[in-house]
C-alpha atoms as a PDB file:
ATOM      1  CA  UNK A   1       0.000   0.000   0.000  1.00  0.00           C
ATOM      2  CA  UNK A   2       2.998   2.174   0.809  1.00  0.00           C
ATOM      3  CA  UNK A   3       4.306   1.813  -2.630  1.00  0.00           C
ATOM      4  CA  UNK A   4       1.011   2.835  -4.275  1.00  0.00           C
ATOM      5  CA  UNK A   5       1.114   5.892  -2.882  1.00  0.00           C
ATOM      6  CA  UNK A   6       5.080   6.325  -4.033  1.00  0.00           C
ATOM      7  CA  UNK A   7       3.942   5.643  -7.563  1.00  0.00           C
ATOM      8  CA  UNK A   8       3.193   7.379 -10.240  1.00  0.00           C
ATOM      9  CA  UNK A   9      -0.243   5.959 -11.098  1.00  0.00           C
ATOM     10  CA  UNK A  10      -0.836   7.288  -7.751  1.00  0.00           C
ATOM     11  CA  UNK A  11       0.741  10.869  -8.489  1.00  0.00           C
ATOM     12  CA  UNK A  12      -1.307  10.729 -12.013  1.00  0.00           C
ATOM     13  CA  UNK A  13      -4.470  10.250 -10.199  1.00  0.00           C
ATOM     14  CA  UNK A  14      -3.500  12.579  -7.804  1.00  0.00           C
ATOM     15  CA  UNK A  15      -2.959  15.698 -10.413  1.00  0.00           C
ATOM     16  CA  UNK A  16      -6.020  14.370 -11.776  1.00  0.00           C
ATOM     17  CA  UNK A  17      -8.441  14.951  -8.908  1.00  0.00           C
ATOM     18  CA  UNK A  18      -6.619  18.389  -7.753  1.00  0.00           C
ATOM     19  CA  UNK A  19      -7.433  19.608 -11.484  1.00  0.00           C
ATOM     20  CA  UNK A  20     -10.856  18.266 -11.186  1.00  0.00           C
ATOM     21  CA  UNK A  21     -11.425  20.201  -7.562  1.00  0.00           C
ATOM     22  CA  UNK A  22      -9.565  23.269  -9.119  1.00  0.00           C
ATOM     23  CA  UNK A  23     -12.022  23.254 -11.606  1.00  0.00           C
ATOM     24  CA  UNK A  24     -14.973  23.213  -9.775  1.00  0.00           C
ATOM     25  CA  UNK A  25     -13.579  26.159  -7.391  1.00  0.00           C
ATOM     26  CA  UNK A  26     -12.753  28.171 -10.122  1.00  0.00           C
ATOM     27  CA  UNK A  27     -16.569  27.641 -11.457  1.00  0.00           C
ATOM     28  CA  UNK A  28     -17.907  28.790  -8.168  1.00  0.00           C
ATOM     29  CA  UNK A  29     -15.905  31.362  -7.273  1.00  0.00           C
ATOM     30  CA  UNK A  30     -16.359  33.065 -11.100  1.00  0.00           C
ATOM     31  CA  UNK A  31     -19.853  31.894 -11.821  1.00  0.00           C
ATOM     32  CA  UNK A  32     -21.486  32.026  -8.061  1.00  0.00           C
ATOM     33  CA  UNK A  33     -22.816  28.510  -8.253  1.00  0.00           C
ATOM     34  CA  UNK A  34     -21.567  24.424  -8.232  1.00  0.00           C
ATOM     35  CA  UNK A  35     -21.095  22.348 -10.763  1.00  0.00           C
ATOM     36  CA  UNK A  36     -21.709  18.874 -10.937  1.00  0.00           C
ATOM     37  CA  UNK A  37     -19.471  15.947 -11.990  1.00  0.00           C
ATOM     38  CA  UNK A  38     -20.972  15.256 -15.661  1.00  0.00           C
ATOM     39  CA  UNK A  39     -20.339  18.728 -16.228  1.00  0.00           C
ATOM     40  CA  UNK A  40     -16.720  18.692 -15.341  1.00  0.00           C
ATOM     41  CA  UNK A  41     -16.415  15.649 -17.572  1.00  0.00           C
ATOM     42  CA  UNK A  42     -18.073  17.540 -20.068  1.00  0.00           C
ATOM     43  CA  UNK A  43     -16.499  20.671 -20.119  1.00  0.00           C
ATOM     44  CA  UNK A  44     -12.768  18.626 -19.568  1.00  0.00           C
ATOM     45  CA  UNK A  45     -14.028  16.585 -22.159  1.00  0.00           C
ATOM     46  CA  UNK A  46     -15.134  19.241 -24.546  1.00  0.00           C
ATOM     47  CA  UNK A  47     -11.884  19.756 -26.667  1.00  0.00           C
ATOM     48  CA  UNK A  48     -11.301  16.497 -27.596  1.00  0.00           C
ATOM     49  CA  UNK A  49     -15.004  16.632 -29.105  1.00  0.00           C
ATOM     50  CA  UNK A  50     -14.418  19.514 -30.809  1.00  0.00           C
ATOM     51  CA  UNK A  51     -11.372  17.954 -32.133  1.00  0.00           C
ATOM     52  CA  UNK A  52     -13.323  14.157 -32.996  1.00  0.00           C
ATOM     53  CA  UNK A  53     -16.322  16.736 -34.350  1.00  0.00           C
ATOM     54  CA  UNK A  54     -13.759  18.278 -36.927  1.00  0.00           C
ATOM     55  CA  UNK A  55     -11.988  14.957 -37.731  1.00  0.00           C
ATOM     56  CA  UNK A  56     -15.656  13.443 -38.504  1.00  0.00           C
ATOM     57  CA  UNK A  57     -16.711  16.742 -40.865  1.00  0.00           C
ATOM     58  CA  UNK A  58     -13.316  15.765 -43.084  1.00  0.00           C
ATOM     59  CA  UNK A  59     -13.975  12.210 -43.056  1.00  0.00           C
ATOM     60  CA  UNK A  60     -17.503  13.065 -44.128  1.00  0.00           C
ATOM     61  CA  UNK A  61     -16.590  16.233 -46.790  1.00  0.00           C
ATOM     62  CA  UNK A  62     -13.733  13.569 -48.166  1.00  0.00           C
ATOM     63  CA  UNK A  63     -16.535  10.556 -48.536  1.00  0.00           C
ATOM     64  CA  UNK A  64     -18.999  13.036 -50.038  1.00  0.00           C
ATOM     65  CA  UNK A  65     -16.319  14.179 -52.735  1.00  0.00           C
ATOM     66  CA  UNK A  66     -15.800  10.219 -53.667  1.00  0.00           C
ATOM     67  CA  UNK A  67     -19.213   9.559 -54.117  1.00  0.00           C
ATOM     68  CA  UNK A  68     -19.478  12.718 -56.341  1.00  0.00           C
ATOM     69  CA  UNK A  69     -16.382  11.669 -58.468  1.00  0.00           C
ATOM     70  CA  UNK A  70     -17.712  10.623 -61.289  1.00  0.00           C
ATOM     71  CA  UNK A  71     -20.354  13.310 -61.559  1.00  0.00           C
ATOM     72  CA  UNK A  72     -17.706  15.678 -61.833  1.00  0.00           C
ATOM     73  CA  UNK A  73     -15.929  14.012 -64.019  1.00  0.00           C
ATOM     74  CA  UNK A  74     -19.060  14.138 -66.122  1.00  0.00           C
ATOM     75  CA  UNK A  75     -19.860  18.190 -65.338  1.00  0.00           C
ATOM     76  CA  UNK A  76     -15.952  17.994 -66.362  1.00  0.00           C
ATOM     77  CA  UNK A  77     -15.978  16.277 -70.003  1.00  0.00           C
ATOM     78  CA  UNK A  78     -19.120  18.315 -70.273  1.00  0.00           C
ATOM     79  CA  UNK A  79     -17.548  21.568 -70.146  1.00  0.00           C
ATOM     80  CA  UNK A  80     -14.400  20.801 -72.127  1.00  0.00           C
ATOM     81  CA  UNK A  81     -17.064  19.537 -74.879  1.00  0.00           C
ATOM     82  CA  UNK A  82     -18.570  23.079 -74.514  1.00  0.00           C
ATOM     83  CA  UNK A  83     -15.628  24.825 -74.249  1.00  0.00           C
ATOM     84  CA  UNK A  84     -14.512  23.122 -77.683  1.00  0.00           C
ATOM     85  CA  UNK A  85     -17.217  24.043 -79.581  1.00  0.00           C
ATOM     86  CA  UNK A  86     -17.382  27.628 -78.068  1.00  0.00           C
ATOM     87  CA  UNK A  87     -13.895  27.244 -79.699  1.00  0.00           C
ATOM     88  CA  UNK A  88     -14.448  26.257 -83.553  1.00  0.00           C
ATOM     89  CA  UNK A  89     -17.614  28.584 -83.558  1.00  0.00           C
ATOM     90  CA  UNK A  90     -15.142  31.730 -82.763  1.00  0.00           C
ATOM     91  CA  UNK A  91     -12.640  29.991 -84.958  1.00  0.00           C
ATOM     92  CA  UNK A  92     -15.045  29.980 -87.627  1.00  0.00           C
ATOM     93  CA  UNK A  93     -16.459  33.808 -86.990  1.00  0.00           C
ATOM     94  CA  UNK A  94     -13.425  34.934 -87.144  1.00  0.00           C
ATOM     95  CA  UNK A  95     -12.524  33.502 -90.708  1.00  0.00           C
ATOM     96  CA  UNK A  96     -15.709  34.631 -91.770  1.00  0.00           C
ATOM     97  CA  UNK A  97     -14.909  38.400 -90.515  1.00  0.00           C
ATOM     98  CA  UNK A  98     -11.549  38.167 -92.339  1.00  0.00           C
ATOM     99  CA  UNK A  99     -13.083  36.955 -95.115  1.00  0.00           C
ATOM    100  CA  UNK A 100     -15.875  40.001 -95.257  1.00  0.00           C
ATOM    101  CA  UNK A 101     -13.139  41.938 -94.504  1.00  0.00           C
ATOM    102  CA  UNK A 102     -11.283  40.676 -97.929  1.00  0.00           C
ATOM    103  CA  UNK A 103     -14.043  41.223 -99.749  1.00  0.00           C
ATOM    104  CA  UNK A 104     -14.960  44.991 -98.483  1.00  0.00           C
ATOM    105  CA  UNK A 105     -11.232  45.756 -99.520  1.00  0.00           C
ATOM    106  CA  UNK A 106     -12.000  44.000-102.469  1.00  0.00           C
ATOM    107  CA  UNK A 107     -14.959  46.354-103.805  1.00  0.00           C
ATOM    108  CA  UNK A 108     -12.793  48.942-102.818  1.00  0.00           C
ATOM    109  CA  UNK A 109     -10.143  47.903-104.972  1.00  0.00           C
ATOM    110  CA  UNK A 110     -12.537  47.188-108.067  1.00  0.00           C
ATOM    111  CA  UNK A 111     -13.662  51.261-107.631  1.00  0.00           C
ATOM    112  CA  UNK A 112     -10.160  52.873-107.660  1.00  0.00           C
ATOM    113  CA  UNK A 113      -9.346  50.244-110.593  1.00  0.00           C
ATOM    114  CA  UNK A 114     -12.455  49.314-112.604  1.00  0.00           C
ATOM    115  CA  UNK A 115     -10.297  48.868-115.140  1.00  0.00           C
ATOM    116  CA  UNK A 116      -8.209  45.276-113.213  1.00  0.00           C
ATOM    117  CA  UNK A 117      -9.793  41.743-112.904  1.00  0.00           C
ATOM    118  CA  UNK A 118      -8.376  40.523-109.990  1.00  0.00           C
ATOM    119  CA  UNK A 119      -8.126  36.808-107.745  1.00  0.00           C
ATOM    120  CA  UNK A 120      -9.836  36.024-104.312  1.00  0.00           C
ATOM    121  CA  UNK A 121      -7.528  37.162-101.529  1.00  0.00           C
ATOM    122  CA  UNK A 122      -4.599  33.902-101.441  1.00  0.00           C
ATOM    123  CA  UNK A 123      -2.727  32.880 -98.485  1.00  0.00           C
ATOM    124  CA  UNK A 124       0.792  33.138 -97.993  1.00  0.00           C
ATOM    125  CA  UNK A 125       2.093  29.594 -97.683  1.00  0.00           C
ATOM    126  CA  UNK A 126       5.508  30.885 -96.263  1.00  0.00           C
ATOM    127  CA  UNK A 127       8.332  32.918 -97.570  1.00  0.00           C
ATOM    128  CA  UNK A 128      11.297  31.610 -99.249  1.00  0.00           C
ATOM    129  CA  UNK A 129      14.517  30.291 -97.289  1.00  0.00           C
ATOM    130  CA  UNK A 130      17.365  32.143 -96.984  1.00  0.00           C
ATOM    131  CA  UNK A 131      16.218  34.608 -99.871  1.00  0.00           C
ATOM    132  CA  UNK A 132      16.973  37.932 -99.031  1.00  0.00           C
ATOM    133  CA  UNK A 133      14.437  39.402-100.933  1.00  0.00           C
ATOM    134  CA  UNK A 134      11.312  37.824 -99.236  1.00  0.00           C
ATOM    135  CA  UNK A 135      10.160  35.674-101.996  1.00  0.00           C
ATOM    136  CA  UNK A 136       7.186  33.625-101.037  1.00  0.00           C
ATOM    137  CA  UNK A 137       4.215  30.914-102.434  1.00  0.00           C
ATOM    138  CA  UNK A 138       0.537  31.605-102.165  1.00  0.00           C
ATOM    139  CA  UNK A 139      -1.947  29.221-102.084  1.00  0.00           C
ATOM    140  CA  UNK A 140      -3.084  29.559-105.904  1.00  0.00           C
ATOM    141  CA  UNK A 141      -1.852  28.282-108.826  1.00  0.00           C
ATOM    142  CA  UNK A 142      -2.528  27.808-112.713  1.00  0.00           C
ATOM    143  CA  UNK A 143      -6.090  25.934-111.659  1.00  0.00           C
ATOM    144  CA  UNK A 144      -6.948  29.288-110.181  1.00  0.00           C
ATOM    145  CA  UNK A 145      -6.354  31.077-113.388  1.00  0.00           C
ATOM    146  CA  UNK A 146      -2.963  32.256-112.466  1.00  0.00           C
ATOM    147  CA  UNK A 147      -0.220  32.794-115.186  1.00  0.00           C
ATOM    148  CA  UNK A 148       3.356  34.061-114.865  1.00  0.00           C
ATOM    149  CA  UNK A 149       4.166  37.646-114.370  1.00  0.00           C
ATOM    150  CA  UNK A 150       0.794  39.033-112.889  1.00  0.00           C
ATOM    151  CA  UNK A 151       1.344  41.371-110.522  1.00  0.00           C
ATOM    152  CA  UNK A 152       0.694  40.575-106.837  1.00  0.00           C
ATOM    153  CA  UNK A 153      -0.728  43.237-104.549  1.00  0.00           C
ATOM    154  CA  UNK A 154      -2.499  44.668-101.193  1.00  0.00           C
ATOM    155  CA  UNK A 155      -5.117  46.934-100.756  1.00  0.00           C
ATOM    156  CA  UNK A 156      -2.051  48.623 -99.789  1.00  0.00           C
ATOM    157  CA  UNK A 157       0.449  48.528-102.808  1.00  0.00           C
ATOM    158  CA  UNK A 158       2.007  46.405-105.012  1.00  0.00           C
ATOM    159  CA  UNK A 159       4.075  43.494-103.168  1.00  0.00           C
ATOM    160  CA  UNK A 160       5.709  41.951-106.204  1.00  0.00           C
ATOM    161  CA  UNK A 161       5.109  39.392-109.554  1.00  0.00           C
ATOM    162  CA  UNK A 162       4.310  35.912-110.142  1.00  0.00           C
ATOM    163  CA  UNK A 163       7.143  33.953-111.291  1.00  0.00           C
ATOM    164  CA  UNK A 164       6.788  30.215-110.727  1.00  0.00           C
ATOM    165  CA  UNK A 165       3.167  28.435-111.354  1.00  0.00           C
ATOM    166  CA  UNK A 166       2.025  24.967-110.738  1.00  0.00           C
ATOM    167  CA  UNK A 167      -1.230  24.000-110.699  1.00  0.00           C
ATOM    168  CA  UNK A 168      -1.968  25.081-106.972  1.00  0.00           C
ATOM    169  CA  UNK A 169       0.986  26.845-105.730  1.00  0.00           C
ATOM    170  CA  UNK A 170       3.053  29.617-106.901  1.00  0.00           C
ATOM    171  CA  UNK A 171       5.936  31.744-106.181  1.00  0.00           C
ATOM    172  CA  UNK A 172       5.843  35.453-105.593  1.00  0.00           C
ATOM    173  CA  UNK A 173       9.360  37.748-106.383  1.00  0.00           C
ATOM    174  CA  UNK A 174       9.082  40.602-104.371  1.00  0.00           C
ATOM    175  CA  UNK A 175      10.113  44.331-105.634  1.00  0.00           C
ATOM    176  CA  UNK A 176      12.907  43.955-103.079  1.00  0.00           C
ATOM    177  CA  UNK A 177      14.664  41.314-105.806  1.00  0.00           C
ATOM    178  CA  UNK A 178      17.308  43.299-107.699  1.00  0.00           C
ATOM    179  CA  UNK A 179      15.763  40.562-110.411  1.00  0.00           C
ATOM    180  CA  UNK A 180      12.241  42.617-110.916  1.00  0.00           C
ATOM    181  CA  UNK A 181      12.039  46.528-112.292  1.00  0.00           C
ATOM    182  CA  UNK A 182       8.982  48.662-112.159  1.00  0.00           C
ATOM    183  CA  UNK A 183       8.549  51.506-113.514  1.00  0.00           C
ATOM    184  CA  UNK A 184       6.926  54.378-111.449  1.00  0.00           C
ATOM    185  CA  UNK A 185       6.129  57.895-110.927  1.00  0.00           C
ATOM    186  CA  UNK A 186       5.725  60.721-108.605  1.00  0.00           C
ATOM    187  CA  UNK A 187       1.661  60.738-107.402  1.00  0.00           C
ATOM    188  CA  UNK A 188       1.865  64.607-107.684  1.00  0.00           C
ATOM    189  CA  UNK A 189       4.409  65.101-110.810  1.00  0.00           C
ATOM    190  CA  UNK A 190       4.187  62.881-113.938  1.00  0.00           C
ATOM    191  CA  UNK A 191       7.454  63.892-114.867  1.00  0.00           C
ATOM    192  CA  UNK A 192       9.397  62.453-112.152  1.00  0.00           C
ATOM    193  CA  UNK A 193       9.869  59.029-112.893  1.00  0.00           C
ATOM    194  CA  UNK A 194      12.056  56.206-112.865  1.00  0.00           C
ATOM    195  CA  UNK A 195      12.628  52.458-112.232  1.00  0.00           C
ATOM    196  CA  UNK A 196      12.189  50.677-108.766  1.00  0.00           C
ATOM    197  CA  UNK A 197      15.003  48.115-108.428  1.00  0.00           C
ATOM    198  CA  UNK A 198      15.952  46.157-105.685  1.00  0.00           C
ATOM    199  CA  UNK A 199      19.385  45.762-103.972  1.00  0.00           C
ATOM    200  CA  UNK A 200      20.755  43.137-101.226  1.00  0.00           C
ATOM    201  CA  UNK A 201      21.916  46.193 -99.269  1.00  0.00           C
ATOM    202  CA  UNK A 202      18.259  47.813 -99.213  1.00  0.00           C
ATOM    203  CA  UNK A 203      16.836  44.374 -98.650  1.00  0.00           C
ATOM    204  CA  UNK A 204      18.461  43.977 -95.699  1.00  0.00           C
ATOM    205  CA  UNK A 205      16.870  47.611 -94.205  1.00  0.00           C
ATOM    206  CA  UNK A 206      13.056  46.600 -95.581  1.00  0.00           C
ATOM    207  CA  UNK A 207      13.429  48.905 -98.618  1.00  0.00           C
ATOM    208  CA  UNK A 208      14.413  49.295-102.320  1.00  0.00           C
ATOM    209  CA  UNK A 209      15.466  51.864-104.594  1.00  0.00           C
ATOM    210  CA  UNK A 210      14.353  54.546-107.215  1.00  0.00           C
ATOM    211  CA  UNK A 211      17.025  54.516-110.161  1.00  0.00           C
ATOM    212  CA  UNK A 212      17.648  56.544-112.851  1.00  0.00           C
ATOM    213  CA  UNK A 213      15.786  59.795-111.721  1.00  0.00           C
ATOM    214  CA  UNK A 214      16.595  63.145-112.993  1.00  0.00           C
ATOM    215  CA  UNK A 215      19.097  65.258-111.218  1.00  0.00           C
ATOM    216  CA  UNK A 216      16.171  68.298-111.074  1.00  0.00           C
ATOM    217  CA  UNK A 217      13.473  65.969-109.479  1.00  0.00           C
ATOM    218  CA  UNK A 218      11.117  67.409-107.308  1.00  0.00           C
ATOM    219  CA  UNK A 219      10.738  64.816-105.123  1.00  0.00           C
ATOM    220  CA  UNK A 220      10.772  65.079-101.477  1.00  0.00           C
ATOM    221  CA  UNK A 221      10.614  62.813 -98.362  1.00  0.00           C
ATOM    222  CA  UNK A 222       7.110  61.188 -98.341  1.00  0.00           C
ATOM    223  CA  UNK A 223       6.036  61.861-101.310  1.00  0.00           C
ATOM    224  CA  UNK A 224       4.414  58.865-103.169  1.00  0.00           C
ATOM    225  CA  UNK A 225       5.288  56.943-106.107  1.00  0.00           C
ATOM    226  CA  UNK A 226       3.037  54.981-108.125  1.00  0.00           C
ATOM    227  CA  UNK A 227       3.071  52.733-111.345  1.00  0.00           C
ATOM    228  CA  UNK A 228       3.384  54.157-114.637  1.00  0.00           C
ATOM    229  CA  UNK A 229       1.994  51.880-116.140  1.00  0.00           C
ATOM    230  CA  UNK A 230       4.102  51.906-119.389  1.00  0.00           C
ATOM    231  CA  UNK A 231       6.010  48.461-119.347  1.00  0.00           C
ATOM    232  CA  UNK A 232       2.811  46.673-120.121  1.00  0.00           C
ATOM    233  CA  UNK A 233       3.207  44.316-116.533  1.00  0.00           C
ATOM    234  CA  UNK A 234       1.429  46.408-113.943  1.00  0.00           C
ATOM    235  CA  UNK A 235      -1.609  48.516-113.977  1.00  0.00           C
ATOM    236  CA  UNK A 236      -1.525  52.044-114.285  1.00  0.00           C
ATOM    237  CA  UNK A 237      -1.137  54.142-110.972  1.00  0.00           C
ATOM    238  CA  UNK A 238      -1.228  51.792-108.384  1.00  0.00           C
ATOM    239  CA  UNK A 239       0.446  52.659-105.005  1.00  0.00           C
ATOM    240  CA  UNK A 240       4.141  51.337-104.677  1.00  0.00           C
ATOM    241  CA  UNK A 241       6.172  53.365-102.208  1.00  0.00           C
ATOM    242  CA  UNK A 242       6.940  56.389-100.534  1.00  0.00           C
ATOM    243  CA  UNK A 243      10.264  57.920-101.089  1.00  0.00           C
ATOM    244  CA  UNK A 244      12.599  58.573 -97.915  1.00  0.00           C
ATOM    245  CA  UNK A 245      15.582  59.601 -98.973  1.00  0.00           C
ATOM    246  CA  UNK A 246      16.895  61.474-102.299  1.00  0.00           C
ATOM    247  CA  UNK A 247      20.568  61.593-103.469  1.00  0.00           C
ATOM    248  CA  UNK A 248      22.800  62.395-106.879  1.00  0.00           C
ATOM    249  CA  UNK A 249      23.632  58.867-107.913  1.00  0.00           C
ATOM    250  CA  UNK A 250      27.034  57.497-107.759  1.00  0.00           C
ATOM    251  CA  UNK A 251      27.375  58.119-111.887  1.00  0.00           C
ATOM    252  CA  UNK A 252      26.732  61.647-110.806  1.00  0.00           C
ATOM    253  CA  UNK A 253      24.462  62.121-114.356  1.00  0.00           C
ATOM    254  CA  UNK A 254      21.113  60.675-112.399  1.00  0.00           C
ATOM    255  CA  UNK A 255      19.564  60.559-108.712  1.00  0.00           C
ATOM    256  CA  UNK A 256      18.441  58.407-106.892  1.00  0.00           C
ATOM    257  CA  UNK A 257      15.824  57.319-103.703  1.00  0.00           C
ATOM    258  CA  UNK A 258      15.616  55.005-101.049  1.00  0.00           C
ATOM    259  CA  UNK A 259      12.025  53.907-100.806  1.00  0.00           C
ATOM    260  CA  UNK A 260       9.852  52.400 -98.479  1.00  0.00           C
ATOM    261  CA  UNK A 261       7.130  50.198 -99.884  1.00  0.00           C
ATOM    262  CA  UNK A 262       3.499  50.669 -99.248  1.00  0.00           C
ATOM    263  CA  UNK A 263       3.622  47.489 -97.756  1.00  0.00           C
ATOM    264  CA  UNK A 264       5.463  45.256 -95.166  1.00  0.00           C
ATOM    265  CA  UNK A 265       6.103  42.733 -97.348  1.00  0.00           C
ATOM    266  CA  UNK A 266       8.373  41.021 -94.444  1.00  0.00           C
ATOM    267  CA  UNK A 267       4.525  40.133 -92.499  1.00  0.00           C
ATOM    268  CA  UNK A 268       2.474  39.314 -95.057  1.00  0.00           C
ATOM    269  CA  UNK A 269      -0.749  37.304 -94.650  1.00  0.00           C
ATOM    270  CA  UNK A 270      -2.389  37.134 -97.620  1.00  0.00           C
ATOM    271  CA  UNK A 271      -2.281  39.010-101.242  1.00  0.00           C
ATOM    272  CA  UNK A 272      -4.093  39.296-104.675  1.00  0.00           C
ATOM    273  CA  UNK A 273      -2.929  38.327-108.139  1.00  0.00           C
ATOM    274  CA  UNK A 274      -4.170  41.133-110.575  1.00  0.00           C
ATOM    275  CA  UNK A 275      -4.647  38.726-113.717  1.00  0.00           C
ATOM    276  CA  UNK A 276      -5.457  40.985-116.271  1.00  0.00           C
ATOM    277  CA  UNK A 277      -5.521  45.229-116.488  1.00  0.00           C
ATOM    278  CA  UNK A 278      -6.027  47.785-119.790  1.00  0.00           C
ATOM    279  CA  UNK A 279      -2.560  48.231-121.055  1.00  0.00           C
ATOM    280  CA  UNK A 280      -1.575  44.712-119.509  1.00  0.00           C
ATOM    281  CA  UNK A 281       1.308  43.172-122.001  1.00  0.00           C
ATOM    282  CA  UNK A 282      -0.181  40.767-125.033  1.00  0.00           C
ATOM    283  CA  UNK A 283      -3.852  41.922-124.093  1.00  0.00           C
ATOM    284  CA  UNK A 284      -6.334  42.431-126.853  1.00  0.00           C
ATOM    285  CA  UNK A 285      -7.863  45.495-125.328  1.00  0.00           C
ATOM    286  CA  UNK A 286      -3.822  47.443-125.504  1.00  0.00           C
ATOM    287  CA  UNK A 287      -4.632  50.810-127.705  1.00  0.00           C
END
């Protein structure tokens, strides 16, 4: 008996009862009144249900989620399905708008130049590697009604010629190329012309070059420069470039400009083939 009271069972139950009587003290000394035994239990007791209470809510949130598994796995594939279709149908509005779009700048083109029969818009396929120049293939070819040398445009300008046609693809040369001339004139002066021609060095900064200008030009920065029309391969005043810089030529009996085209022909999209024109080369209607 002596021993139980030396060990610490005894000492646990001991700390045990003095927390229980400290309890109930501190109850009636703050609250005025006794409490009874169940209620110490319960209110010693009352953390560890708390605890079990939150533990249970988990277990029972967790068990609720597994059941629902495959229902949201179904709301899931659902959405994606909707989400895909929402996807294709603005796919498919926007081609349309780019297409209306095409065909607004179209009817625009057809009233400045009654006079041109022109393809649908065609897509740029990609541009030529390693060519300096920015050749590139569209997405048309002789099927499409699309011969050799026909010029290639914008709504913007004039990007360049055909060159090479097969039956659905053919290549583009740029007026970069040193290979393709054009002859052209100032928009607001007939008699300052010359020939656009192309140059690796000019290439390389986006531009090309007016050649063979007379050494009293009037041109200035800005001003723009359109086809003359008189080789028989493009139409008659259509935009080409605007003219940034003008110098005496090295021969020092002609000037010359650096140009900027009317279009970035480095990001192009999509282009036109102009396949036939009044004045065009070998046409019927040439006065």
């Amino acid at each position: 008996m002596r021993d139980f009271f030396k060990s610490t069972r005894f000492k646990i139950l001991l700390a045990f009862i003095a927390f229980l009587v400290g309890t109930m003290v501190y109850s009636v000394t703050k609250g005025g009144y006794s409490i009874s035994g169940e209620s110490i239990i319960n209110t010693v007791s009352k953390p560890f249900r708390s605890i079990s209470n939150g533990i249970s809510m988990k277990v029972e949130g967790s068990l609720d989620k597994l059941e629902r598994a495959e229902e949201i796995y179904d709301e899931n594939q659902s959405l994606k399905e909707e989400i895909r279709q929402l996807q294709e149908q603005l796919t498919e509005y926007n081609s349309l708008k780019v297409e209306c779009e095409e065909l607004r700048m179209l009817i625009g083109i057809k009233q400045a130049h009654p006079d041109m029969t022109t393809s649908r818009f065609c897509k740029v396929m990609g541009y030529i590697t390693n060519d300096p120049f920015k050749s590139f293939t569209i997405n048309v070819g002789s099927a499409d009604g699309i011969e050799p040398y026909c010029p290639v445009a914008t709504a913007e300008g004039l990007v360049g010629i055909t060159v090479e046609v097969s039956e659905h693809v053919t290549t583009v040369r740029t007026i970069l190329s040193p290979d393709l001339s054009v002859a052209v004139k100032s928009k607001s002066c007939d008699d300052d012309i010359g020939i656009i021609e192309g140059s690796v060095k000019s290439a390389s900064d986006d531009m090309t070059n007016l050649m063979h200008l007379r050494t009293d030009n009037t041109l200035k920065k800005n001003d723009l420069l359109v086809t003359d029309g008189s080789s028989g391969l493009f139409p008659k005043d259509y935009s080409v470039g605007k003219v940034k810089k003008v110098e005496m030529d090295s021969n020092g009996i002609s000037a010359r400009a650096d140009v900027t085209p009317c279009v970035d022909i480095t990001n192009l999209e999509s282009v036109f083939v102009i396949t036939d024109f009044i004045g065009k080369r070998g046409n019927s209607n040439d006065n």
